[in-house]
Protein backbone atom coordinates (compact mmCIF):
# COMPACT_ATOMS: atom_id res chain seq x y z
CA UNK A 1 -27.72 -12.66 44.78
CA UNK A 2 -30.07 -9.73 43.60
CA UNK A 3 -32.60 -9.39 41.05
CA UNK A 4 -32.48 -6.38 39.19
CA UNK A 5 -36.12 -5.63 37.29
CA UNK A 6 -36.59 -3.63 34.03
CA UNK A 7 -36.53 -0.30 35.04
CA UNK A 8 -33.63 -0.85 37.19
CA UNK A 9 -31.33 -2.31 34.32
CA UNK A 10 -32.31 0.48 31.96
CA UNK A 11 -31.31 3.40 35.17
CA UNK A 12 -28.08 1.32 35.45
CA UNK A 13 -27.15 1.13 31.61
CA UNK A 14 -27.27 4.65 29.87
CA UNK A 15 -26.10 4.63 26.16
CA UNK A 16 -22.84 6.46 26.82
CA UNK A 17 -21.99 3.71 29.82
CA UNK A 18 -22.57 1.05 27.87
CA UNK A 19 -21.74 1.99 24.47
CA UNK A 20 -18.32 2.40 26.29
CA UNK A 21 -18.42 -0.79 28.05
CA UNK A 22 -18.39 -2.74 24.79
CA UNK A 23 -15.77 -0.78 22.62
CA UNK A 24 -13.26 -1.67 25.63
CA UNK A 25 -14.80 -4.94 25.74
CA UNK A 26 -13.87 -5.72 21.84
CA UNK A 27 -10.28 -4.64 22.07
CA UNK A 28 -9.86 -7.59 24.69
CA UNK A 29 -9.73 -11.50 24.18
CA UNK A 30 -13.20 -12.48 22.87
CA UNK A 31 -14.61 -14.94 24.92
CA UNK A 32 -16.05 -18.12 24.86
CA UNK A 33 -19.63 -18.39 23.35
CA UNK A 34 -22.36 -20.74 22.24
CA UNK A 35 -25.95 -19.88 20.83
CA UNK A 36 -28.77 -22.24 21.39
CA UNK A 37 -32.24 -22.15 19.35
CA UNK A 38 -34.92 -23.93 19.84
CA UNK A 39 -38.43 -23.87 17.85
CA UNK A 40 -41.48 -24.23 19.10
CA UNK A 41 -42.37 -27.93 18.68
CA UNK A 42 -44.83 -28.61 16.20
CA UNK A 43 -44.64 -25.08 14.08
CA UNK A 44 -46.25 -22.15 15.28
CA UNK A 45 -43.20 -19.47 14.82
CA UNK A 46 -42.14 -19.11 18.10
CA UNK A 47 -38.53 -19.44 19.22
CA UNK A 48 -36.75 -20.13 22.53
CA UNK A 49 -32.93 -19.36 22.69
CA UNK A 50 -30.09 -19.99 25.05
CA UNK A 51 -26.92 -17.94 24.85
CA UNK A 52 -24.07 -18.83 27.50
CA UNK A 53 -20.79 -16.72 27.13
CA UNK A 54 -17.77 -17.62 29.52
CA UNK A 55 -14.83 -14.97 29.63
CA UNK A 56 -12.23 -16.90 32.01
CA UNK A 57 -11.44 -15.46 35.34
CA UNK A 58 -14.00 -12.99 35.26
CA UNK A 59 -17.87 -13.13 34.28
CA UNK A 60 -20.01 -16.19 32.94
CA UNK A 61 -23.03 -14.79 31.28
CA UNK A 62 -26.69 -17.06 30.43
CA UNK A 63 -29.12 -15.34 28.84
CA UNK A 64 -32.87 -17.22 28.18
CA UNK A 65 -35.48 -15.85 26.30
CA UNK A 66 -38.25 -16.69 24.23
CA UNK A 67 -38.90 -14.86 21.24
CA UNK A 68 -43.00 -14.68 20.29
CA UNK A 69 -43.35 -12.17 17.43
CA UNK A 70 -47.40 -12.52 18.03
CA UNK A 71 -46.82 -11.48 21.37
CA UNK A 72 -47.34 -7.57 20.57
CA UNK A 73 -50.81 -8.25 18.76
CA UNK A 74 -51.86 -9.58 22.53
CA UNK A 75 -54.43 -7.69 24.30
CA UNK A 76 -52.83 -5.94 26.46
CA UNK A 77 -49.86 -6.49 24.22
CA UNK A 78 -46.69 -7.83 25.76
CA UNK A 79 -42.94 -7.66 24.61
CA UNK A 80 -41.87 -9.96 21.56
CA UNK A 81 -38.68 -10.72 24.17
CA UNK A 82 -39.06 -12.05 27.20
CA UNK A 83 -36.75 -14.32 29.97
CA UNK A 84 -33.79 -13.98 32.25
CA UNK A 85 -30.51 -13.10 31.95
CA UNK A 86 -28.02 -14.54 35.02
CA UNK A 87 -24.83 -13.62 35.65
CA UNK A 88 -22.37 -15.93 37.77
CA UNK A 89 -18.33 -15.45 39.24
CA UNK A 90 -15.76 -17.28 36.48
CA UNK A 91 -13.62 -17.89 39.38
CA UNK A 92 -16.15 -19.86 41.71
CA UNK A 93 -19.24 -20.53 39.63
CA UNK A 94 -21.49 -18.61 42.68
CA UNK A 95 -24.16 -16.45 41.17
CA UNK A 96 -24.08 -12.93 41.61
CA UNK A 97 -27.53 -11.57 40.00
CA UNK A 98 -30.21 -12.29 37.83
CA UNK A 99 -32.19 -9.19 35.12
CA UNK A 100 -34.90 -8.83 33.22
CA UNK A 101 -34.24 -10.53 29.84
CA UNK A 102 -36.08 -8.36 27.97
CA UNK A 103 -34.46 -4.97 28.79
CA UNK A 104 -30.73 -6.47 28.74
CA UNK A 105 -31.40 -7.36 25.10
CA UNK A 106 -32.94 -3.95 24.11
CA UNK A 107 -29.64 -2.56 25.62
CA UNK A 108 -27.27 -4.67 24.85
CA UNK A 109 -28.89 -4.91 20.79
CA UNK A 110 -29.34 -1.11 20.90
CA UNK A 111 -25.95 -0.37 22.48
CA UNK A 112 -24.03 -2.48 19.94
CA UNK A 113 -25.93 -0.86 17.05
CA UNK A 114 -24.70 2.77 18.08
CA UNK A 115 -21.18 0.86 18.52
CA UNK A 116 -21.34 0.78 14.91
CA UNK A 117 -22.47 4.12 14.15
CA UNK A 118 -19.77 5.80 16.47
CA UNK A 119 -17.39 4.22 14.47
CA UNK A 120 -18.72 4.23 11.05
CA UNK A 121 -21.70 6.83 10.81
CA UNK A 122 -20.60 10.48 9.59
CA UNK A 123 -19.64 12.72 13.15
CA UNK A 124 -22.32 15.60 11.16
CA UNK A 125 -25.39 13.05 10.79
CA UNK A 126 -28.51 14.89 11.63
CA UNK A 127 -31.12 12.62 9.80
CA UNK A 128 -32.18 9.43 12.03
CA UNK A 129 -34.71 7.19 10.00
CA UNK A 130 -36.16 4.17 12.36
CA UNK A 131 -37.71 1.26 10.46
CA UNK A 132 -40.02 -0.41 12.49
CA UNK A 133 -41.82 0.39 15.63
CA UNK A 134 -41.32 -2.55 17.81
CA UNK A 135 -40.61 -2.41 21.33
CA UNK A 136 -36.71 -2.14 20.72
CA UNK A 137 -37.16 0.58 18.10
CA UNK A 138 -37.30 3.29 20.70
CA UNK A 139 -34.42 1.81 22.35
CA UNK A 140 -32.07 2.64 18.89
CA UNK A 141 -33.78 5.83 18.55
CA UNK A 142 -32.42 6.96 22.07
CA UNK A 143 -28.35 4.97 21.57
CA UNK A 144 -27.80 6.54 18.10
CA UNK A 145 -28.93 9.67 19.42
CA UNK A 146 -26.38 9.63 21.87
CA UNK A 147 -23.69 8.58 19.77
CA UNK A 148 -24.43 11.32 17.34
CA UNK A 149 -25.93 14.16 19.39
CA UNK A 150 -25.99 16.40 16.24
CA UNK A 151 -29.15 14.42 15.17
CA UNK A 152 -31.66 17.12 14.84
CA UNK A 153 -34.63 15.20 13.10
CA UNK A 154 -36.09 11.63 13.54
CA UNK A 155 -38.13 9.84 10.87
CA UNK A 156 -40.21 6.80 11.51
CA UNK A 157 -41.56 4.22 9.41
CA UNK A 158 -43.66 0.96 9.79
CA UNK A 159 -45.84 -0.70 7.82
CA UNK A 160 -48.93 -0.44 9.89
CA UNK A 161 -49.38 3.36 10.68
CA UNK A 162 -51.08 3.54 13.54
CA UNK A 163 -47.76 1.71 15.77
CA UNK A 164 -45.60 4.21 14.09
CA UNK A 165 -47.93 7.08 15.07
CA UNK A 166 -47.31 5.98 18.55
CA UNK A 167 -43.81 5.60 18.60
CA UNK A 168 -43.82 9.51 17.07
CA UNK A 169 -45.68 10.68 20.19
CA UNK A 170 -44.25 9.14 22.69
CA UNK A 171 -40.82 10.41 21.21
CA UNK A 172 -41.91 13.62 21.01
CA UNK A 173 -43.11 13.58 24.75
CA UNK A 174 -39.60 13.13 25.49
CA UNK A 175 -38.55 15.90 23.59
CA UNK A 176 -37.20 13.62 20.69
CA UNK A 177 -37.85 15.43 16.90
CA UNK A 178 -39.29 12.49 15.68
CA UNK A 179 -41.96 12.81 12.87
CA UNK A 180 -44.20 9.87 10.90
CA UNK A 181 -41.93 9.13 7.36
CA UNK A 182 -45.52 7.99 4.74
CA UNK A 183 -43.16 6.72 2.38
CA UNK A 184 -39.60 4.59 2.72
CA UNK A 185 -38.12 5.23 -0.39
CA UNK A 186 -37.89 9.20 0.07
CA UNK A 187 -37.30 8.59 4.02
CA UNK A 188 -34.22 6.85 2.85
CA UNK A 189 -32.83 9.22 0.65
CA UNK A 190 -33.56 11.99 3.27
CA UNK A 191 -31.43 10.27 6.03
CA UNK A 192 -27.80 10.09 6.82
CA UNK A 193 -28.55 6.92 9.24
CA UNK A 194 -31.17 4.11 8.73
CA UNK A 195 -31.49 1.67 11.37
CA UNK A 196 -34.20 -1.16 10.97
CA UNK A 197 -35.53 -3.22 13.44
CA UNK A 198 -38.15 -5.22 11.87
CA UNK A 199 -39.28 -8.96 11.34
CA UNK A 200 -38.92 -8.77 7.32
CA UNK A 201 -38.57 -11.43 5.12
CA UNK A 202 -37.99 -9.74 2.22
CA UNK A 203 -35.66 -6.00 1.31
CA UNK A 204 -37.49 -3.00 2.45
CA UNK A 205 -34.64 -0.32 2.21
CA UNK A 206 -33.38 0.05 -1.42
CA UNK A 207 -29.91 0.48 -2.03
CA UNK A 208 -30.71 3.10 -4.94
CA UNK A 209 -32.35 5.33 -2.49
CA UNK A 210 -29.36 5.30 -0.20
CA UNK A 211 -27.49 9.02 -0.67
CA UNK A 212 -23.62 9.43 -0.58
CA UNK A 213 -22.39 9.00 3.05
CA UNK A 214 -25.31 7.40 4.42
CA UNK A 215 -24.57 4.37 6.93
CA UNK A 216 -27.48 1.78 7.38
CA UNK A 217 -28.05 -0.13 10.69
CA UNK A 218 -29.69 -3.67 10.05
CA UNK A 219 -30.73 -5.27 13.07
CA UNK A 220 -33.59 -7.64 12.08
CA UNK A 221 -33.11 -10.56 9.78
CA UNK A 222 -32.06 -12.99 12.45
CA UNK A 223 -32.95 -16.01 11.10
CA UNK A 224 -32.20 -17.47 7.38
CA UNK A 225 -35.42 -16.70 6.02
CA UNK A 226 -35.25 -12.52 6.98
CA UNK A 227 -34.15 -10.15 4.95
CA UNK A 228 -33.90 -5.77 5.57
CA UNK A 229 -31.88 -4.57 2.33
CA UNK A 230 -31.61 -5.41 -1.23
CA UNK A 231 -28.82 -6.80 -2.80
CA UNK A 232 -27.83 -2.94 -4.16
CA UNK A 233 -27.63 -1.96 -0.50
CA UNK A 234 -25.64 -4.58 0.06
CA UNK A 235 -23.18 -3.96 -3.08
CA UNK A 236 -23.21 -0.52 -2.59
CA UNK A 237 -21.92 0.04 1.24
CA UNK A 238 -18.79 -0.36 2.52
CA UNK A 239 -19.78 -3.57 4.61
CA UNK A 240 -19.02 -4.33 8.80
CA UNK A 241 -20.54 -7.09 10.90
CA UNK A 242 -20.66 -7.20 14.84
CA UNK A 243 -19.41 -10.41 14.57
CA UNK A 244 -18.17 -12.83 12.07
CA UNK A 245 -19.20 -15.84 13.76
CA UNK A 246 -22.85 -16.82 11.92
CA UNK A 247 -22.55 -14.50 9.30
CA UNK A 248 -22.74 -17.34 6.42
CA UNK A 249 -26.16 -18.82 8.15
CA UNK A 250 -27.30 -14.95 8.35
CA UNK A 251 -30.69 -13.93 6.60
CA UNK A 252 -29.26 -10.48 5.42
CA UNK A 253 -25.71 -12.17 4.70
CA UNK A 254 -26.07 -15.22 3.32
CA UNK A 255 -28.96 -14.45 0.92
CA UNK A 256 -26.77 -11.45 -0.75
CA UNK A 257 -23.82 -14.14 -1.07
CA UNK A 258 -26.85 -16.56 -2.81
CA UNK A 259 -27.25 -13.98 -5.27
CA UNK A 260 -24.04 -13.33 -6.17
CA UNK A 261 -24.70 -9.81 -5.01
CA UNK A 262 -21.68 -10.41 -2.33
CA UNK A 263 -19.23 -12.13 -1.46
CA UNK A 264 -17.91 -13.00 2.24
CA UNK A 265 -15.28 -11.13 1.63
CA UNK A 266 -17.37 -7.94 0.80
CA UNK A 267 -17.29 -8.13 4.61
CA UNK A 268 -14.83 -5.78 5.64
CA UNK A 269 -14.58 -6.38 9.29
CA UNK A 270 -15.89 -7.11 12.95
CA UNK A 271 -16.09 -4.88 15.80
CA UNK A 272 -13.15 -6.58 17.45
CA UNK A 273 -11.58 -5.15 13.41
CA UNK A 274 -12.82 -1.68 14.65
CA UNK A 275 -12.16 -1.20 18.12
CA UNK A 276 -8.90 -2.66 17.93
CA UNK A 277 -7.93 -0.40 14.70
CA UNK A 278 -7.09 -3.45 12.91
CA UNK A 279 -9.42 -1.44 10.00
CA UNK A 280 -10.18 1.54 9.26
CA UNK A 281 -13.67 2.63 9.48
CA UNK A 282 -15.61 5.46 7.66
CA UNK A 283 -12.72 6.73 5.05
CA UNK A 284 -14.51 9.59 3.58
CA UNK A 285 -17.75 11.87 3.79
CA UNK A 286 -19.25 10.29 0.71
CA UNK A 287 -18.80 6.36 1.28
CA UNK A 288 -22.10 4.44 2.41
CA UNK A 289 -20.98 2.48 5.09
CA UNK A 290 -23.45 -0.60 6.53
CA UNK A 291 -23.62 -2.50 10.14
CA UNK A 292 -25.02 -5.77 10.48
CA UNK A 293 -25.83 -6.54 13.85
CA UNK A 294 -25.53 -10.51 13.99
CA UNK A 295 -25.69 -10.28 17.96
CA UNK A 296 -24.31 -13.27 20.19
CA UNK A 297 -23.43 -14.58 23.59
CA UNK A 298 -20.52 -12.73 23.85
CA UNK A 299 -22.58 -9.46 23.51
CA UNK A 300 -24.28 -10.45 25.91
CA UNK A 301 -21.94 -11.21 27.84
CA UNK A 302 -20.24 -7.89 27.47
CA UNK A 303 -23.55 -5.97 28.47
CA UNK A 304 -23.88 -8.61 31.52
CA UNK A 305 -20.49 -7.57 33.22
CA UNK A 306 -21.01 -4.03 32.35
CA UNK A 307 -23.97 -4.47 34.45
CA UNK A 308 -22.95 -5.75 37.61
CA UNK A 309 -19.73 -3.75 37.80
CA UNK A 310 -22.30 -0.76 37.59
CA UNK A 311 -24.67 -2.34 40.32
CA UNK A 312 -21.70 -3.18 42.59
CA UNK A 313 -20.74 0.24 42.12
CA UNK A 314 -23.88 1.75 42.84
CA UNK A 315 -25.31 -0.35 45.16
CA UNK A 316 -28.98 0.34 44.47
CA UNK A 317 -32.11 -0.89 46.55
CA UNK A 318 -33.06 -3.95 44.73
CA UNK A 319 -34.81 -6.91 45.90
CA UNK A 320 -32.71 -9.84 46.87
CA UNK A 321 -33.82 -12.93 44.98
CA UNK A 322 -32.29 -14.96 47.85
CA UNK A 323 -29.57 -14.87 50.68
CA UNK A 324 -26.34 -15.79 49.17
């Protein structure tokens, strides 16, 4: 069994591998899944979560993290993300690796996000507005790039500036035409794709300010309480999940249905909907379309096999965690 370190999973899974990996991966069986959170005992706003995803005869998946949100104020900061992700044979429960936690979920979140802008964002988008400037924010700015490589200009927004000043820099160091965005509203009428990946607990992009044939990437609002878009946003797109499953216990979801903004069946389809051409996806220049990545084991999963058929392909020099 090897272990396979941060900078190695990231070499191994480049946007167009893995973006690729899980559209043939969601016009297959779906596979077994179950999603484990626990809180941190006694308050405090921490999270630890256990994701196991079995797809029979081939790959069982485990992913544990914890998820500290005050981790990035730490000096010197560290990642909001962090744990394991293992990966073991269907067929004789032996384990065949073990990667960094954190970078699997960048890629996998990141990869499934530009999943839903290949199939849904216009093919001429050349605006790319980034809400937040967390560590996974770079990570979306890079997949939706790839998926639409006609993206010519890169806004960023976050509410403290000096985080989204350093994003900017160290996009544009890479070559990336990403500028600072000083105000959301007009950031989100400039753009023809918003994706936010942020902690908020209450709407930040306005569904007014969304133009005709804009798509909008939420990623945040994980948990109950969260919340990206306003109800208009909401009401006004044309709207696709990654997955149904926990949709109804969703922050960005389940709040819109509370309203009365929504109902379930605004919902117009999963990725499995997509890939599969069960439904259509974007139907005309000017519709608003909207992706809520919900996430799960079986994206993980997905992300984990893609993985290890790449490192068995490759063979790289990584150190063995033990003789197996």
């Amino acid at each position: 069994m090897r272990a396979l370190d941060a900078e190695t999973v990231h070499r191994l899974l480049d946007w167009p591998l893995l973006v690729a990996a899980l559209e043939r991966a969601h016009r297959g069986p779906a596979p077994e899944a179950a999603h484990i959170v626990r809180d941190e005992p006694g308050g405090g706003g921490n999270s630890f979560v256990t994701l196991v995803g079995w797809q029979r005869g081939r790959v069982i998946a485990v992913k544990m993290v914890g998820v500290f949100p005050g981790n990035l104020a730490r000096t010197p900061p560290e990642p909001s993300v962090q744990g394991l992700v293992a990966v073991f044979d269907a067929t004789t429960g032996a384990p065949r690796l073990v990667a960094d936690g954190a970078a699997m979920t960048f890629r996998k979140t990141a990869a499934d996000s530009a999943l839903g802008a290949q199939l849904l964002a216009r093919e001429d988008a050349r605006v790319l507005l980034v809400v937040g400037a967390g560590g996974l924010a770079p990570h979306v700015m890079a997949a939706h790039r790839a998926v639409r490589p006609g993206i010519d200009r890169v806004l960023v927004w976050n509410r403290g500036r000096p985080r989204a000043e350093a994003l900017v820099a160290a996009a544009r160091a890479q070559g990336i035409p990403a500028e600072l965005a000083p105000e959301l509203d007009a950031a989100v009428a400039a753009a023809d794709v918003i994706s936010c990946v942020t902690m908020a607990t209450e709407p930040l992009v306005k569904g007014s300010c969304l133009k005709p044939g804009a798509h909008l990437d939420l990623i945040g609002a994980w948990r109950g309480d969260m919340r990206e878009a306003d109800d208009t946003a909401l009401a006004r797109s044309r709207l696709f999940v990654d997955t149904r499953s926990g949709m109804e216990t969703n922050g960005e979801i389940a709040r819109a249905v509370a309203s009365g903004a929504i109902g379930l069946g605004h919902v117009q389809g999963d990725l499995y909907d997509l890939c599969s051409g069960r439904v259509a996806g974007r139907r005309s220049g000017g519709e608003i379309t909207c992706f809520k990545n919900i996430g799960g084991a079986h994206l993980d999963l997905f992300t984990a096999e893609a993985l290890s058929a790449r490192f068995d392909a490759s063979a790289p020099d990584c150190p063995p965690l033990r003789s197996s």
